[in-house]
N, C-alpha and C. Protein backbone atom coordinates (compact mmCIF):
# COMPACT_ATOMS: atom_id res chain seq x y z
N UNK A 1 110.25 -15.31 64.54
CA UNK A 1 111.53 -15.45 65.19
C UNK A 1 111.58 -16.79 65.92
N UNK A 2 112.92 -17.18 65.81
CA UNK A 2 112.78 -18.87 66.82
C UNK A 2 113.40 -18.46 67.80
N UNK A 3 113.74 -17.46 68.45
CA UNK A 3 114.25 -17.77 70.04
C UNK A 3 114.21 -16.52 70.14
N UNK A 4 114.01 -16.47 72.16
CA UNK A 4 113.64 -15.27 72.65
C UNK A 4 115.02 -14.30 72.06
N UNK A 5 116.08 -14.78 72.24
CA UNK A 5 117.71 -14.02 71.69
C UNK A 5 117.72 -13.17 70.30
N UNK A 6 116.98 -13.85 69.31
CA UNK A 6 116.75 -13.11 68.42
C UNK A 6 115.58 -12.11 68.18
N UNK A 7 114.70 -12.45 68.98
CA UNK A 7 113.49 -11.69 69.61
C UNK A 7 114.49 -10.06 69.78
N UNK A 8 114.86 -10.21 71.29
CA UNK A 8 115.78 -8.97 71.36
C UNK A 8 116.67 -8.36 71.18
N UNK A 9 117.45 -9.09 69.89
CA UNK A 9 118.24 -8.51 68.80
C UNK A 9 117.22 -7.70 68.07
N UNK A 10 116.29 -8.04 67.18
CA UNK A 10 115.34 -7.09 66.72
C UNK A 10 114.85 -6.24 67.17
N UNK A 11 114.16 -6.04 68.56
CA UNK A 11 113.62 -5.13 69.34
C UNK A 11 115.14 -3.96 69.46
N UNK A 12 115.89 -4.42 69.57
CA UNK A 12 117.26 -3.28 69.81
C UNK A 12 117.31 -2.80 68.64
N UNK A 13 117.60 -3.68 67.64
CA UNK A 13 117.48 -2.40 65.99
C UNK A 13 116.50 -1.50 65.60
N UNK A 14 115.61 -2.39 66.27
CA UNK A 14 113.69 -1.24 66.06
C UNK A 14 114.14 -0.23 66.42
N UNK A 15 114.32 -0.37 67.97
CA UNK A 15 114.62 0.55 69.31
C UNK A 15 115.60 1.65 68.48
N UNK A 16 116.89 0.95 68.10
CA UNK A 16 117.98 2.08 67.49
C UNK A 16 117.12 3.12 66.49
N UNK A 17 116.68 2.30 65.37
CA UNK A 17 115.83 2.86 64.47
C UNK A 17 115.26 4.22 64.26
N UNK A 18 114.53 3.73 65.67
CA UNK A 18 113.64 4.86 65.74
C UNK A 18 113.68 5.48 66.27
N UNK A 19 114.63 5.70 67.12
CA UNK A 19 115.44 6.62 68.16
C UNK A 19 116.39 7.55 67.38
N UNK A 20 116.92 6.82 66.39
CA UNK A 20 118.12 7.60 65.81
C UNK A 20 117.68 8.28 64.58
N UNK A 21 116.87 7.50 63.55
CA UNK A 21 116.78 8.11 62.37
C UNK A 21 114.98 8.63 62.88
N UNK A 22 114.27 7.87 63.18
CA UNK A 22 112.89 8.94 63.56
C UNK A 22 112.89 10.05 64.71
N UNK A 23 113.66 9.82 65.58
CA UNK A 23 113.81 10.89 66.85
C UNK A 23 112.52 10.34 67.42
N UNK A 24 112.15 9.47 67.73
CA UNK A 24 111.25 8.69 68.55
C UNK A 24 111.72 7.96 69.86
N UNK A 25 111.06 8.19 70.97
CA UNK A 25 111.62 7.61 72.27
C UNK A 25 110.89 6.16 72.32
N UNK A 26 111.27 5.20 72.61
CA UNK A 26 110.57 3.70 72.53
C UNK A 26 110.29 3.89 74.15
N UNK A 27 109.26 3.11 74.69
CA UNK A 27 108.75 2.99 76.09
C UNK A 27 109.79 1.69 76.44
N UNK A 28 110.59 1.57 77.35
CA UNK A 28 110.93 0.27 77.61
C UNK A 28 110.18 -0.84 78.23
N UNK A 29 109.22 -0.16 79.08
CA UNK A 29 108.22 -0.76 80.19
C UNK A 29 107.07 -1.33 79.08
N UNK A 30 106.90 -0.61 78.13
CA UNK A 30 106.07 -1.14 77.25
C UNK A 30 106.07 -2.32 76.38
N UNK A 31 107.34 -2.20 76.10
CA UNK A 31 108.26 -3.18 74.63
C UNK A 31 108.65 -4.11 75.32
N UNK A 32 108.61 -5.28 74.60
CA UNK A 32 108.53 -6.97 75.05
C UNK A 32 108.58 -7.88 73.90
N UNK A 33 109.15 -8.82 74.20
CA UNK A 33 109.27 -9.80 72.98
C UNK A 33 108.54 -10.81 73.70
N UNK A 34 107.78 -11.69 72.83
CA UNK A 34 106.92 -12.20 73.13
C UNK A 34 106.32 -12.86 72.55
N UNK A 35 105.36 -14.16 72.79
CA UNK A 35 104.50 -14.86 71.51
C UNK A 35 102.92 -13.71 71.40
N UNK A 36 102.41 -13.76 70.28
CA UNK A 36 101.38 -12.60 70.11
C UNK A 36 100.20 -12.84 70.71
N UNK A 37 100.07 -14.33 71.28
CA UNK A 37 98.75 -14.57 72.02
C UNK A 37 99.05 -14.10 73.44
N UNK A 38 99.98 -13.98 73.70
CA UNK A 38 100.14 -13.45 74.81
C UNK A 38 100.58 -12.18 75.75
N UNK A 39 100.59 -11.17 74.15
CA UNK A 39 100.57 -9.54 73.99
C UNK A 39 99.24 -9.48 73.88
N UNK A 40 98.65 -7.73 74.33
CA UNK A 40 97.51 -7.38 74.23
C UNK A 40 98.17 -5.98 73.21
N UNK A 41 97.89 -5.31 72.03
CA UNK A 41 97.93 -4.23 71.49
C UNK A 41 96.75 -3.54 71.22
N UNK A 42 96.42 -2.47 71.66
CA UNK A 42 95.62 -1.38 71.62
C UNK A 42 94.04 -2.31 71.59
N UNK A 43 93.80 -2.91 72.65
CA UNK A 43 92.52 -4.07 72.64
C UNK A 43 92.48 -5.26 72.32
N UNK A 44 93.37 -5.52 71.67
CA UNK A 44 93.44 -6.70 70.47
C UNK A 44 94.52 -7.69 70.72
N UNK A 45 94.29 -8.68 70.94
CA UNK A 45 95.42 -10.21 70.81
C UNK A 45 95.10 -10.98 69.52
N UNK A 46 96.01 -12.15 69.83
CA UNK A 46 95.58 -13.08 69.28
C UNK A 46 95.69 -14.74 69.32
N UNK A 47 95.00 -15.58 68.46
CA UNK A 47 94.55 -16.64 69.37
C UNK A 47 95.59 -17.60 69.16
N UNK A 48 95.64 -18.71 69.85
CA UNK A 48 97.12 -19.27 70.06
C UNK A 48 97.19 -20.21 68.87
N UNK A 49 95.42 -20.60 68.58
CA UNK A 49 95.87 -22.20 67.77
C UNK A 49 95.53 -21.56 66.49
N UNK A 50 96.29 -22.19 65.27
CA UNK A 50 96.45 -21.71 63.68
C UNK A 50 95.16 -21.91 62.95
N UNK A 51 94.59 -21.63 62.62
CA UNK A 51 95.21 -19.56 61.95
C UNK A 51 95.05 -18.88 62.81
N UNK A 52 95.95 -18.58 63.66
CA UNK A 52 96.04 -17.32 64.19
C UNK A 52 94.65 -16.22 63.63
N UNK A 53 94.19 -15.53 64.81
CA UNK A 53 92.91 -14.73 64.77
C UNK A 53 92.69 -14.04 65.39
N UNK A 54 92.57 -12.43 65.28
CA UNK A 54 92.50 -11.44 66.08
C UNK A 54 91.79 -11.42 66.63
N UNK A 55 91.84 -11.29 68.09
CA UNK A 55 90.68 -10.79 68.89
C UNK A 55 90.78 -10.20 70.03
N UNK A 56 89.57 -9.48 70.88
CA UNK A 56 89.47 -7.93 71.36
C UNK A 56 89.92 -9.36 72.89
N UNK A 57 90.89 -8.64 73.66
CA UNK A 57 91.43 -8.85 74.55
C UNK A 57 90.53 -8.82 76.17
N UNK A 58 90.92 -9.74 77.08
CA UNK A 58 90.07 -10.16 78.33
C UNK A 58 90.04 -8.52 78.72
N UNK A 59 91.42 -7.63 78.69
CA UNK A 59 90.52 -6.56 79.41
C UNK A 59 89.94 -5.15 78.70
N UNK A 60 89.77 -5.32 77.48
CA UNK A 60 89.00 -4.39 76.88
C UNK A 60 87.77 -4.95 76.83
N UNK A 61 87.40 -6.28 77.29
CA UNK A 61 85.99 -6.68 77.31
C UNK A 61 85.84 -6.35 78.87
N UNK A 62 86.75 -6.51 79.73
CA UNK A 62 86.31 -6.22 80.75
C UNK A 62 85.89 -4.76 81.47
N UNK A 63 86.95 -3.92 80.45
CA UNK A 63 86.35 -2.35 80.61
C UNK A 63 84.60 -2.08 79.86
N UNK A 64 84.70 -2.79 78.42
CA UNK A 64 83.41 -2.86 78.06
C UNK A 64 81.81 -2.73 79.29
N UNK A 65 82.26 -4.31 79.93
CA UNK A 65 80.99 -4.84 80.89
C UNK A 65 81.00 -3.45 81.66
N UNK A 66 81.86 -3.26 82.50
CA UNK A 66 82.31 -2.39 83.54
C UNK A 66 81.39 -0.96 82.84
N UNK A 67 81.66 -0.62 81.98
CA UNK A 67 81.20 0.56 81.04
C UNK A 67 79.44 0.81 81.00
N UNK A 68 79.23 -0.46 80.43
CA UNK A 68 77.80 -0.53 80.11
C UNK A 68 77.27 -0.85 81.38
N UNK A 69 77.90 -1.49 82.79
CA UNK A 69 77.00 -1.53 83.82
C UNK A 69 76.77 0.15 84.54
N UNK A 70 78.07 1.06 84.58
CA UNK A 70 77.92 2.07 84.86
C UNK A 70 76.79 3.05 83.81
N UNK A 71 76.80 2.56 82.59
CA UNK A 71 75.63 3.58 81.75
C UNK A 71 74.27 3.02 81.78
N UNK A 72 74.18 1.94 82.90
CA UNK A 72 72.79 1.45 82.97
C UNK A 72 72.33 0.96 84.59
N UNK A 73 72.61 1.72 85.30
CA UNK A 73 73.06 1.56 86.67
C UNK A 73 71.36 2.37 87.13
N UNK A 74 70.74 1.75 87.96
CA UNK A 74 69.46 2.09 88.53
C UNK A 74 69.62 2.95 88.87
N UNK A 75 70.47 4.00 89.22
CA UNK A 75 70.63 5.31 90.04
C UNK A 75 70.78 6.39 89.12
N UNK A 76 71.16 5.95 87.54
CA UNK A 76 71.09 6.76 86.82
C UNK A 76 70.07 8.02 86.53
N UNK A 77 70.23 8.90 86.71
CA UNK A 77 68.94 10.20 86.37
C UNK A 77 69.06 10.30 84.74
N UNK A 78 67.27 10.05 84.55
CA UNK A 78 66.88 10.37 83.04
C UNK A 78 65.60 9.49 82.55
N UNK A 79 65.61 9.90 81.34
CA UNK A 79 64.71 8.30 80.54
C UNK A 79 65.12 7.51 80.61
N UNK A 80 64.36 6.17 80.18
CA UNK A 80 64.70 4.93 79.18
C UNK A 80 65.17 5.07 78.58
N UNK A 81 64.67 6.07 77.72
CA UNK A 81 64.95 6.32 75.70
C UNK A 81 66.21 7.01 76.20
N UNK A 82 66.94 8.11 76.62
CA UNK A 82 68.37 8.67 77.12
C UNK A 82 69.09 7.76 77.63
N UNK A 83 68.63 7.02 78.19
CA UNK A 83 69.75 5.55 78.43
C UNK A 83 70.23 4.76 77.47
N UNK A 84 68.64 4.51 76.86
CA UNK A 84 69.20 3.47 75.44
C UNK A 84 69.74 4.71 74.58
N UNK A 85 69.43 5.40 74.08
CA UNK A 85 70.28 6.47 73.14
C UNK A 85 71.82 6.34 73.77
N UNK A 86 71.63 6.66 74.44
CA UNK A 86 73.39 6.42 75.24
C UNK A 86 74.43 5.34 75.08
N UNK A 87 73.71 4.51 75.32
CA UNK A 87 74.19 2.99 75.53
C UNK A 87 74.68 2.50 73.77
N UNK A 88 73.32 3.19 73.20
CA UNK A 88 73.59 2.61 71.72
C UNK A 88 74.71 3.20 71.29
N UNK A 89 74.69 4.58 71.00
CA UNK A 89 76.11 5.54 70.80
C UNK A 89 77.40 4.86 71.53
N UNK A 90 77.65 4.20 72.67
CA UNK A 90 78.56 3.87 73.14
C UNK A 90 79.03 2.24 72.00
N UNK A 91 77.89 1.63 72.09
CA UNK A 91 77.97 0.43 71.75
C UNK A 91 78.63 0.65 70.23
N UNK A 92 77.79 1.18 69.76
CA UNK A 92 78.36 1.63 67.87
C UNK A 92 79.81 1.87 68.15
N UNK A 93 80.11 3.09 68.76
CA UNK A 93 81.59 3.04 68.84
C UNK A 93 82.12 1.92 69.43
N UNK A 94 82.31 1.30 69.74
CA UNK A 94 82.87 0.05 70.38
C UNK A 94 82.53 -0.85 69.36
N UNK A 95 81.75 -0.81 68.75
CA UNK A 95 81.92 -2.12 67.43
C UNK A 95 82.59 -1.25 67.02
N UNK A 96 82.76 -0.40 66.23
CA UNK A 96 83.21 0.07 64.98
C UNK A 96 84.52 0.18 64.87
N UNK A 97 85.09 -0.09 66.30
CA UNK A 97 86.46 0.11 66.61
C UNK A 97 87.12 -1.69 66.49
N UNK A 98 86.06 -2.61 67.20
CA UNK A 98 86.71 -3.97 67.11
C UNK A 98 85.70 -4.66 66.22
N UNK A 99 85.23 -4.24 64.68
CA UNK A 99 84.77 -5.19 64.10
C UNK A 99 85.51 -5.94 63.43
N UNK A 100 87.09 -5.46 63.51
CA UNK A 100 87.91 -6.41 62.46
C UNK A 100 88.12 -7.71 63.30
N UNK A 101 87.89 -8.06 64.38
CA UNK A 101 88.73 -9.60 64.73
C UNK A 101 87.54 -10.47 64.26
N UNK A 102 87.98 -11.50 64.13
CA UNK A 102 87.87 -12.45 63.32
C UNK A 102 87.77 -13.98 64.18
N UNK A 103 88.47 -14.44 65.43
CA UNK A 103 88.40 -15.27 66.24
C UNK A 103 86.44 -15.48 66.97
N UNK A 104 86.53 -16.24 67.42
CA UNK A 104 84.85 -16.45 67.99
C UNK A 104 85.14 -15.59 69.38
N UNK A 105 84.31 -14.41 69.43
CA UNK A 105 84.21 -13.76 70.68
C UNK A 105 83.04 -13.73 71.63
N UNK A 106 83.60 -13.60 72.86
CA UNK A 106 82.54 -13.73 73.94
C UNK A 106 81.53 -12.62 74.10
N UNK A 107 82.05 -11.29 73.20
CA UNK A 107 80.77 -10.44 73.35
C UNK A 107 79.94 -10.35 72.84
């Protein structure tokens, strides 16, 4: 799209769309027109300079850190081996969910 105006001409036909013929409620607080490096969708942005390149967003990395410091926190009760078993299971899911981006990431 070249201008924000036609941006929210589209978002209103979506909006109609799917309101009228799907019976779907659109979030307004949610929905935004916008350049895509500067949306976050379900973890994932993307990067500003071409080719454009998906990647896992400042705060799903920041829930990440946050995550793994709480599953490895000195106060934790257990093993080693129940920590790392833990940690690994967490970690697998968390790749397996953002192995598609493609941009150079910090994790």
């Amino acid at each position: 799209m070249k201008s924000p105006r036609a941006g929210q001409r589209v978002l209103a036909r979506v909006t109609r769309f799917l309101e009228r013929r799907l019976k779907r409620t659109v979030n307004a607080a949610k929905s935004a027109v916008d350049r895509p490096w500067r949306r976050a969708f379900l973890g994932f942005t993307f990067t500003r300079r071409r080719p454009h390149r998906r990647q896992v967003s400042a705060k799903a990395l920041k829930a990440l850190k946050q995550e793994v410091r709480q599953r490895t926190c000195r106060t934790r009760v257990g093993s080693l081996q129940r920590v790392v078993d833990d940690l690994r299971q967490y970690l697998d899911g968390w790749y397996a969910y953002f192995r598609f981006t493609e941009g150079q990431s910090s994790f």
